[in-house]
Protein backbone atom coordinates (compact mmCIF):
# COMPACT_ATOMS: atom_id res chain seq x y z
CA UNK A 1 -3.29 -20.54 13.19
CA UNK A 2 -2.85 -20.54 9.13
CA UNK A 3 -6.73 -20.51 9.32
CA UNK A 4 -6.88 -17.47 10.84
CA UNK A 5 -4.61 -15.41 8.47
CA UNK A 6 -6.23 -13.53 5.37
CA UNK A 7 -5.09 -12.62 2.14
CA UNK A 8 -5.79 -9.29 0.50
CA UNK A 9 -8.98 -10.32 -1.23
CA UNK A 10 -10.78 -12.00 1.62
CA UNK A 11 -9.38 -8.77 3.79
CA UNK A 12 -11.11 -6.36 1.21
CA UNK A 13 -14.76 -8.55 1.86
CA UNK A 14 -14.30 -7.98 5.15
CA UNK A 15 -13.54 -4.73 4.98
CA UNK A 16 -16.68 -4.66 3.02
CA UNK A 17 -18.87 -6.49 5.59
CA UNK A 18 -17.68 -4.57 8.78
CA UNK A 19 -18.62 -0.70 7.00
CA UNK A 20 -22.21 -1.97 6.65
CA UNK A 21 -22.53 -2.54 10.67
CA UNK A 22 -23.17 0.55 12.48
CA UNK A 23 -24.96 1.27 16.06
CA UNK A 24 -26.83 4.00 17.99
CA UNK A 25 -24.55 3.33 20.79
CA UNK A 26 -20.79 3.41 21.18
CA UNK A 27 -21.31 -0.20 21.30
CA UNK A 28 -19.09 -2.10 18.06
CA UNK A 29 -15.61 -3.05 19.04
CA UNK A 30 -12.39 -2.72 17.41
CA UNK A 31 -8.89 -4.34 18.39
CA UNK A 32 -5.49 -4.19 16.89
CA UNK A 33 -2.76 -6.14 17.95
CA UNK A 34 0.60 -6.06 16.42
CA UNK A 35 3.19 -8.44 16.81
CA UNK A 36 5.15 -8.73 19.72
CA UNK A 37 2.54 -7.93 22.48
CA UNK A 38 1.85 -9.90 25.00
CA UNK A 39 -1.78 -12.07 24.55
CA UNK A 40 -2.01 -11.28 28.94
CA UNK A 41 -1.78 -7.63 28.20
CA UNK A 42 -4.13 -7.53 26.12
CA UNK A 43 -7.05 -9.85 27.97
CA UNK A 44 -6.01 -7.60 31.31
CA UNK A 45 -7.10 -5.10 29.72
CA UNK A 46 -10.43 -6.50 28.17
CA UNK A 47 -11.23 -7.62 31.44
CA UNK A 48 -10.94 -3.92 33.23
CA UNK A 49 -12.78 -2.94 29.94
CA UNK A 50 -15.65 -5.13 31.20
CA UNK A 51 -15.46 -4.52 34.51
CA UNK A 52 -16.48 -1.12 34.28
CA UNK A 53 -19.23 -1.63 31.92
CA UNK A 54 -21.18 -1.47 35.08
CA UNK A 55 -21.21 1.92 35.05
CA UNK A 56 -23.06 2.43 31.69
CA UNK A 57 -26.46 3.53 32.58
CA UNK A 58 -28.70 1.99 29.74
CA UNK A 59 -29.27 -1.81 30.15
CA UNK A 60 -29.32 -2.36 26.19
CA UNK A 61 -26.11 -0.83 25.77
CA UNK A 62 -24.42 -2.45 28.74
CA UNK A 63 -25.10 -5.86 27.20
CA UNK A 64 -24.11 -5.30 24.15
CA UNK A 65 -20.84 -4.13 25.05
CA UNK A 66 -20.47 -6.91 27.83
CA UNK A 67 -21.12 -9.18 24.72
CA UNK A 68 -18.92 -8.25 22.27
CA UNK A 69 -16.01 -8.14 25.50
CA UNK A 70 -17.01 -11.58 26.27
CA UNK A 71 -16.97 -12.95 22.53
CA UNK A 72 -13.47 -10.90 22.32
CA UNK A 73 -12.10 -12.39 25.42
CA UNK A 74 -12.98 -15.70 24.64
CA UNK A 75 -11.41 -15.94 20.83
CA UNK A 76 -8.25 -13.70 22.27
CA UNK A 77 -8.36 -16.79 25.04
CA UNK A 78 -7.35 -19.66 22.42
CA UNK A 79 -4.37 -17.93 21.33
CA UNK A 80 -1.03 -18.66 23.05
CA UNK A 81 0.71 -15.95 21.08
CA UNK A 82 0.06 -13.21 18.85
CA UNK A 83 1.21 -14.00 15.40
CA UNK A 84 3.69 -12.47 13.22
CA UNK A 85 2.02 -10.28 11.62
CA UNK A 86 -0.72 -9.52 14.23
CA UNK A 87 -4.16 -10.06 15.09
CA UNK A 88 -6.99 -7.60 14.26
CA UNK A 89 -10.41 -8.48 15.82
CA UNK A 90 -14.38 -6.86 15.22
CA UNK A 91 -16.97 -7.72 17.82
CA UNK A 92 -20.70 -6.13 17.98
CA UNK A 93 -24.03 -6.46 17.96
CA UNK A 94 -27.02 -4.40 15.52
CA UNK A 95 -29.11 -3.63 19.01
CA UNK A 96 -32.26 -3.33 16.43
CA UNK A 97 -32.14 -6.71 15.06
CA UNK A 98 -30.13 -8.57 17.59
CA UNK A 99 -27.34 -9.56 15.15
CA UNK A 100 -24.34 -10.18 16.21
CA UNK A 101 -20.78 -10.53 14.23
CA UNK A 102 -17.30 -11.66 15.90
CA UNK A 103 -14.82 -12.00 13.28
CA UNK A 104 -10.85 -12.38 14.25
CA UNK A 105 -8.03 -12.61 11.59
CA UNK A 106 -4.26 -12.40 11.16
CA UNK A 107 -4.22 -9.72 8.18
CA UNK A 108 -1.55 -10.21 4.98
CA UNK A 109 0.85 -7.13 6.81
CA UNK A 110 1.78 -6.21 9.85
CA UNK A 111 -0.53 -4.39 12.63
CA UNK A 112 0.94 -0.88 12.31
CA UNK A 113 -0.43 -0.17 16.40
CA UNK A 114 -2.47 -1.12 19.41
CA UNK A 115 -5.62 0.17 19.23
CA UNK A 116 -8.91 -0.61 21.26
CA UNK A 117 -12.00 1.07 21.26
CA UNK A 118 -15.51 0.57 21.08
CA UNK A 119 -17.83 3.00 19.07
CA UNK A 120 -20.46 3.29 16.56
CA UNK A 121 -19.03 1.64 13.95
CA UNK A 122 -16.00 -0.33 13.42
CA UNK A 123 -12.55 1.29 12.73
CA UNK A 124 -11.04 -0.53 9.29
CA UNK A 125 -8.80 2.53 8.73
CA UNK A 126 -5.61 0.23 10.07
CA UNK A 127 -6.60 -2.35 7.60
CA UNK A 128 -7.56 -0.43 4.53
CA UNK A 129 -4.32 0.55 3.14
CA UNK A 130 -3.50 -3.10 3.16
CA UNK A 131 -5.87 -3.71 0.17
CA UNK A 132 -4.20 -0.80 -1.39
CA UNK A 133 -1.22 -3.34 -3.70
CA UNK A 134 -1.56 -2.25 -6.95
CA UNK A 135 0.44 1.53 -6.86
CA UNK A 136 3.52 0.95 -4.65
CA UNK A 137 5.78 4.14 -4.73
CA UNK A 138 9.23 3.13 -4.22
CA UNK A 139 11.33 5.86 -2.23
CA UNK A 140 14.71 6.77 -2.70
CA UNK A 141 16.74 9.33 -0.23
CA UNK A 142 20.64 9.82 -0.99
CA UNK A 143 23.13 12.13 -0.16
CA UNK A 144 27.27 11.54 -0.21
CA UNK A 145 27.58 9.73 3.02
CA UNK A 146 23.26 8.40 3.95
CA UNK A 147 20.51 7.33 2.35
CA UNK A 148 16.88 6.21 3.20
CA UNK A 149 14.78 3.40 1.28
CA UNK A 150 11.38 3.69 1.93
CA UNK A 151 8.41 2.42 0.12
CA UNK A 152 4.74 4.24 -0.26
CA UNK A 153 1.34 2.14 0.40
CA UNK A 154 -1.24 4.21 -0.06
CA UNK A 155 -1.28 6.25 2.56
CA UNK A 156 0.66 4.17 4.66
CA UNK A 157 4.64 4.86 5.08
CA UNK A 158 7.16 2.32 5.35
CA UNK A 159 11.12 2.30 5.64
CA UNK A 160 12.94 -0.14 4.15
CA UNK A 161 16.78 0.82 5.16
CA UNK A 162 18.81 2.96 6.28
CA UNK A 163 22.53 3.56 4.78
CA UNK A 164 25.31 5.52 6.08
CA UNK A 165 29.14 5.79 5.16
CA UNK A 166 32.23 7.84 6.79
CA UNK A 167 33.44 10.29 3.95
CA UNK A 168 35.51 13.05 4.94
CA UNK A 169 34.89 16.49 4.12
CA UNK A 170 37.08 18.51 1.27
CA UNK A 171 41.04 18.98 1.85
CA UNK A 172 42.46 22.30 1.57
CA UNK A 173 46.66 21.60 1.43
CA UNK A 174 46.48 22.55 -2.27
CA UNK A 175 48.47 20.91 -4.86
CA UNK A 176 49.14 17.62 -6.06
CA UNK A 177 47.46 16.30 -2.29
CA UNK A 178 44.45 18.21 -3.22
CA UNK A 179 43.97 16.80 -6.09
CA UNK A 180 44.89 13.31 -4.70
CA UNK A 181 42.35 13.39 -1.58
CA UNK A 182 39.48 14.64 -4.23
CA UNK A 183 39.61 11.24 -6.41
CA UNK A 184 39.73 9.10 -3.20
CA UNK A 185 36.38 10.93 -1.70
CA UNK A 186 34.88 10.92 -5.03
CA UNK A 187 35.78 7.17 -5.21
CA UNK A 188 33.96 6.61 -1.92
CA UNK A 189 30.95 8.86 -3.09
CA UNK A 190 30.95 6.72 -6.35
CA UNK A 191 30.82 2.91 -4.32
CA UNK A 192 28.55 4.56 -1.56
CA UNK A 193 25.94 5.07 -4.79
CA UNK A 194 26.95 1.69 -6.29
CA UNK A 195 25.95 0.40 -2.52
CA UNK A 196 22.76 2.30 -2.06
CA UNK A 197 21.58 0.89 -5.71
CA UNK A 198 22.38 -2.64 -4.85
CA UNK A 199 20.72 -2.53 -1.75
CA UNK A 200 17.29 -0.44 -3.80
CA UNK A 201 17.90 -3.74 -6.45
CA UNK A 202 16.94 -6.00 -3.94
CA UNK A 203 14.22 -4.10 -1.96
CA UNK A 204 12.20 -3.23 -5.27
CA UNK A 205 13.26 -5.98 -8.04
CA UNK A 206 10.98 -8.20 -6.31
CA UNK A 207 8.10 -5.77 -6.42
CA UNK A 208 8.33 -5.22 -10.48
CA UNK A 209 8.48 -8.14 -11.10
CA UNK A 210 5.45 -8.62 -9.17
CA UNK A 211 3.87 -5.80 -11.16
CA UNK A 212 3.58 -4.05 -7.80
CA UNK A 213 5.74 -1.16 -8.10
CA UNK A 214 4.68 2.29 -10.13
CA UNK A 215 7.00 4.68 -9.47
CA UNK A 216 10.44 5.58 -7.55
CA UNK A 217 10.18 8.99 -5.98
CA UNK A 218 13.74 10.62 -5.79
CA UNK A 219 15.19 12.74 -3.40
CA UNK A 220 18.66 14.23 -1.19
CA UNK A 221 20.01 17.65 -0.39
CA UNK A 222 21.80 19.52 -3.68
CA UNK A 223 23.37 17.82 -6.34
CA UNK A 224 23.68 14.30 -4.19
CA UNK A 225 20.07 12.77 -5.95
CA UNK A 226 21.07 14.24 -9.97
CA UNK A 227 24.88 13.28 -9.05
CA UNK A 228 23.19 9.73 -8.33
CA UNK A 229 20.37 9.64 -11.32
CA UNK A 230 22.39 10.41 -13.92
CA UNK A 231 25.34 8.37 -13.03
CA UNK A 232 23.71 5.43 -14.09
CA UNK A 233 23.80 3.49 -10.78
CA UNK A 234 20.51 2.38 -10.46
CA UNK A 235 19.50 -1.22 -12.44
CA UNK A 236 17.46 -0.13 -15.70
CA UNK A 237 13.86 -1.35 -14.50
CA UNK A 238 13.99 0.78 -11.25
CA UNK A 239 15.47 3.63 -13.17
CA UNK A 240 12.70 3.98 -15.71
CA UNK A 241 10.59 4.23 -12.84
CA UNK A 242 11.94 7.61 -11.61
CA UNK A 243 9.55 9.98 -11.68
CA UNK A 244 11.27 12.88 -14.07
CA UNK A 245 10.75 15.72 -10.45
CA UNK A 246 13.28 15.38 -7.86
CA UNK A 247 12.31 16.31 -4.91
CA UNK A 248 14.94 18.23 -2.16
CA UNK A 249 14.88 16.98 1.10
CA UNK A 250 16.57 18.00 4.14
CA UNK A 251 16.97 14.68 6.21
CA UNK A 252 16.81 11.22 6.40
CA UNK A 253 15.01 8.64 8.31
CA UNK A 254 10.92 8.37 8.42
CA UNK A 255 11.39 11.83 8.95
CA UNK A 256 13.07 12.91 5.38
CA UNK A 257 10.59 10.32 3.87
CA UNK A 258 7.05 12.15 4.95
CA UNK A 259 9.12 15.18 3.84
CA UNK A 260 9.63 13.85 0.41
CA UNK A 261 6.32 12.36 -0.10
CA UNK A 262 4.28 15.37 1.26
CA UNK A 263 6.85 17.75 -1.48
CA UNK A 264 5.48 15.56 -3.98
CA UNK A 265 1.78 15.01 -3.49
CA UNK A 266 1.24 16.79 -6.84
CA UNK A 267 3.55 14.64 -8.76
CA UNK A 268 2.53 11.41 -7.46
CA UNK A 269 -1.16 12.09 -8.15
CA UNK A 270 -0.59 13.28 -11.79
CA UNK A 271 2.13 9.89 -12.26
CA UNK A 272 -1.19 7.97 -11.56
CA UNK A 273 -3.26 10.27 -13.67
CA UNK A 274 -1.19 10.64 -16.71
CA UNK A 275 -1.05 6.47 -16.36
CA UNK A 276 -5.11 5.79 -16.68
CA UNK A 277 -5.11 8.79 -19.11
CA UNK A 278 -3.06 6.81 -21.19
CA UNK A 279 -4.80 3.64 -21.08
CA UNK A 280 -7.97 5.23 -21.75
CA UNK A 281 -6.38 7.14 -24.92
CA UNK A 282 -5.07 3.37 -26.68
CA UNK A 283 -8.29 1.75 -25.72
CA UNK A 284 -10.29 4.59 -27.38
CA UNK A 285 -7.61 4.85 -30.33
CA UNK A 286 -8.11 0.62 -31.06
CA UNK A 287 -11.82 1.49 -30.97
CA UNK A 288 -12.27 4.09 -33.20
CA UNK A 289 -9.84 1.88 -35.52
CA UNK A 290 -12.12 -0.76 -35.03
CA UNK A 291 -9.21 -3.18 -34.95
CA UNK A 292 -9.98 -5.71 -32.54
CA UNK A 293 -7.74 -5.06 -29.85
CA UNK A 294 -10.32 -4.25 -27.29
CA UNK A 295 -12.56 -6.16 -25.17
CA UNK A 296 -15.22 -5.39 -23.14
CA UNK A 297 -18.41 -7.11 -21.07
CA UNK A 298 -17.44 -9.13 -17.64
CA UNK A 299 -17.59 -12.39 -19.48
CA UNK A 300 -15.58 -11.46 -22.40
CA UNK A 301 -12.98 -10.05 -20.57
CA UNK A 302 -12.39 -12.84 -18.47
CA UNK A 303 -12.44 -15.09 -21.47
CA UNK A 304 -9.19 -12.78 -22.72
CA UNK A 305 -7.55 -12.84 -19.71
CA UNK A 306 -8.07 -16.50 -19.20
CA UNK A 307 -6.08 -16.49 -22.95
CA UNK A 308 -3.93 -14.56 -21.53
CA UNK A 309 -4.23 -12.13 -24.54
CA UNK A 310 -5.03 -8.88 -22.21
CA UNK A 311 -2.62 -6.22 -21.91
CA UNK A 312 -3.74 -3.85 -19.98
CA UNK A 313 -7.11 -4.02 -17.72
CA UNK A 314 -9.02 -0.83 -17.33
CA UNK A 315 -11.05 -1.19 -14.17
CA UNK A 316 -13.26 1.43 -12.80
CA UNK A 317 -12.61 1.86 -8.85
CA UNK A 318 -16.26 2.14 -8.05
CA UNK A 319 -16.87 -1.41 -9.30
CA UNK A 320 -17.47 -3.32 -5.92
CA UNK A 321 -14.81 -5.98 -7.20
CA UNK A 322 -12.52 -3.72 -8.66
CA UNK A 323 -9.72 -5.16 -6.12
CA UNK A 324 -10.15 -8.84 -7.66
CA UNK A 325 -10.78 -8.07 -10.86
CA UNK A 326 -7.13 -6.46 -9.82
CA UNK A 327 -5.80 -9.48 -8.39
CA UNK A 328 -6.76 -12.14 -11.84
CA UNK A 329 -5.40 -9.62 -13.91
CA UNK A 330 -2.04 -9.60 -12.46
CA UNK A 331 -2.47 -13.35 -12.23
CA UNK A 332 -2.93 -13.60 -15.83
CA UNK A 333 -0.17 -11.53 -17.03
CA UNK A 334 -2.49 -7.97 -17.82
CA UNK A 335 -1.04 -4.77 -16.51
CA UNK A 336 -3.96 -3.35 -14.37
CA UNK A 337 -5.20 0.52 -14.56
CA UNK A 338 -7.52 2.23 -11.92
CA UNK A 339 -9.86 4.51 -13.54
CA UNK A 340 -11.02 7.24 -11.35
CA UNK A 341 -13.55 10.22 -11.83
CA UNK A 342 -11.23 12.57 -12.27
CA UNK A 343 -10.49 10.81 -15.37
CA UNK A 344 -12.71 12.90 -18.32
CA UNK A 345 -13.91 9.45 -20.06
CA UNK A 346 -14.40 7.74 -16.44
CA UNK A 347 -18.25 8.04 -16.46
CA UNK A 348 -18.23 6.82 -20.33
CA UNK A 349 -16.58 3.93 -19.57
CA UNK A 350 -18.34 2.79 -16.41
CA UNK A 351 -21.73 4.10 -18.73
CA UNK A 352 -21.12 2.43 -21.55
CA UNK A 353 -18.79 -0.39 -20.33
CA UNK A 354 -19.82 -1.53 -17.31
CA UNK A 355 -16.77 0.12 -15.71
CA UNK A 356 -14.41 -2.71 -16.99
CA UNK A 357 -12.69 -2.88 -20.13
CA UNK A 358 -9.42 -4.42 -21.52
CA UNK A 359 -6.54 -4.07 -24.61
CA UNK A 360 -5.36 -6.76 -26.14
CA UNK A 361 -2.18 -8.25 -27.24
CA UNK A 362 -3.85 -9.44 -29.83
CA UNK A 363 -7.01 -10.01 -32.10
CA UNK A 364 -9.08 -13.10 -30.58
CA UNK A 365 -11.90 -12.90 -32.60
């Protein structure tokens, strides 16, 4: 079975692979298994799949759906049980040429849904977001008594925790026993926060130090996320990460996350603007100085990062192996930057560049 699973970079050539097949016919199958379903369910309904293919009029297009069934049906066939994470499977046939590709994989996360369906091309949209590593958004929901951790891939959505406490509302006897029953619900407000930023610790430490996480995204009803953000509660590493915005949110859940995160489209595109902005401004500032804390060319670049002597890798996303040019960076120690188009020197870089340049630690040469 460990043969079958893939890590992000082979998933990324596959990805690759499978958007170059398309057909005249609804005729290239797609299959998404997550974990948990039953490997019978899913042949059952393969085999009703086929046994209507009968019914498709054009002989050309009949077998090549009956093939890529068949060669689904008879991988699916070897497998006792679907794996952890899931199985996602491609099957199809070019009906100019003949070709024919049948490729089955566990990918590196779990399958988000079932999904079957056979069409003119294959659907990678459940897979793509997996490649996507580099700009986690870490998401934060509190309020006095509940918070929500969630964390941002892409475009995918996933939640971490959920936290909830008992603390009563505000006493009105007045007096001394007002003032009493205010410290002991702010005391429980106060080790609620401590709770929800030991429990964020250890759902995003793991991720910085991986080099995986960008930002925190902040949010709650009223005064609950500033009460929280400026009381110092979170560790230092996740709470230079805040993104300086808070966002208000109404709820909790999934539900108080796609809230937060569709408030703050705006900010989280200009976080990872104003980052490759940045990068681009130091490598053109140790350029013009001509002090020899740049790098550039493929070979030259790898060289430095083999050193370990890059800081920061400037990679343009176009570049066909942007993702493991990605991947040895982080490898090697080098912070890496996505430069898009919307960045002003983009096209200069990729131009001039090659689309792939680094800043170093220090001078090499």
């Amino acid at each position: 079975m460990k043969k079958l699973k893939v890590d992000r970079l082979q998933l990324k050539r596959i990805i690759q692979e499978l958007k170059k097949w398309s057909a005249p016919a609804t005729v290239l199958l797609s299959l998404y298994i997550p974990p948990g379903r039953p490997m019978s369910d899913v042949l059952s309904l393969l085999r009703q799949e086929y046994a209507i293919t009968d019914n498709i009029k054009l002989k050309k297009t009949r077998t090549a759906v009956q093939r890529a069934l068949s060669a689904a049906m008879d991988r699916l066939s070897k497998i006792p049980k679907v794996p952890d994470n899931g199985l996602a499977l491609f099957c199809g046939e070019d009906m100019d040429t003949g070709d024919f590709i049948c490729i089955m994989f566990i990918p590196p996360e779990k399958v988000p849904v079932f999904f079957y369906r056979t069409d003119k091309y294959f659907h990678t949209e459940f897979l793509e977001d997996m490649v996507v590593e580099s700009n986690l958004v870490g998401l934060i929901i509190v309020e006095r008594d509940a918070a929500t951790i969630g964390l941002l891939k892409g475009s995918r959505l996933e939640v971490l925790e959920e936290l909830e406490d008992y603390i009563p509302g505000k006493h009105h006897r007045g007096g001394q026993s007002q003032r009493r029953f205010d410290r002991i619900i702010e005391q429980m407000v106060h080790e609620f926060y401590k709770r929800v930023a030991e429990h964020a610790k250890r759902h995003f430490e793991p991720l910085i130090q991986q080099g995986k996480l960008k930002a925190i995204l902040l949010g709650g009803p009223a005064y609950s996320k500033y009460d929280f953000l400026e009381g110092d509660y979170l560790d230092y590493r996740l709470k230079r990460l805040v993104l300086p915005k808070l966002v208000d949110v109404a709820y909790q859940g999934e539900i108080g996350l796609r809230e937060m995160v569709m408030k703050a489209g705006d900010i989280l595109k200009e976080q990872m603007y104003v980052d490759a902005l940045k990068a681009v401004e130091e490598f053109k500032l140790h350029l013009a100085k001509d002090d020899g804390l740049v790098i550039y060319g493929d070979e030259e670049v790898k060289q430095a990062l083999d050193m370990g002597a890059v800081k920061i890798l400037i990679i343009d996303e176009t570049r066909e192996d942007a993702h493991e040019w990605i991947e040895y960076a982080k490898k090697r120690g080098a912070k890496p930057v996505l430069l898009s188009d919307d960045i002003p020197e983009g096209a200069w870089i990729k131009k001039t560049f090659g689309g792939i340049v680094g800043i170093l630690r220090y001078r090499i040469y």
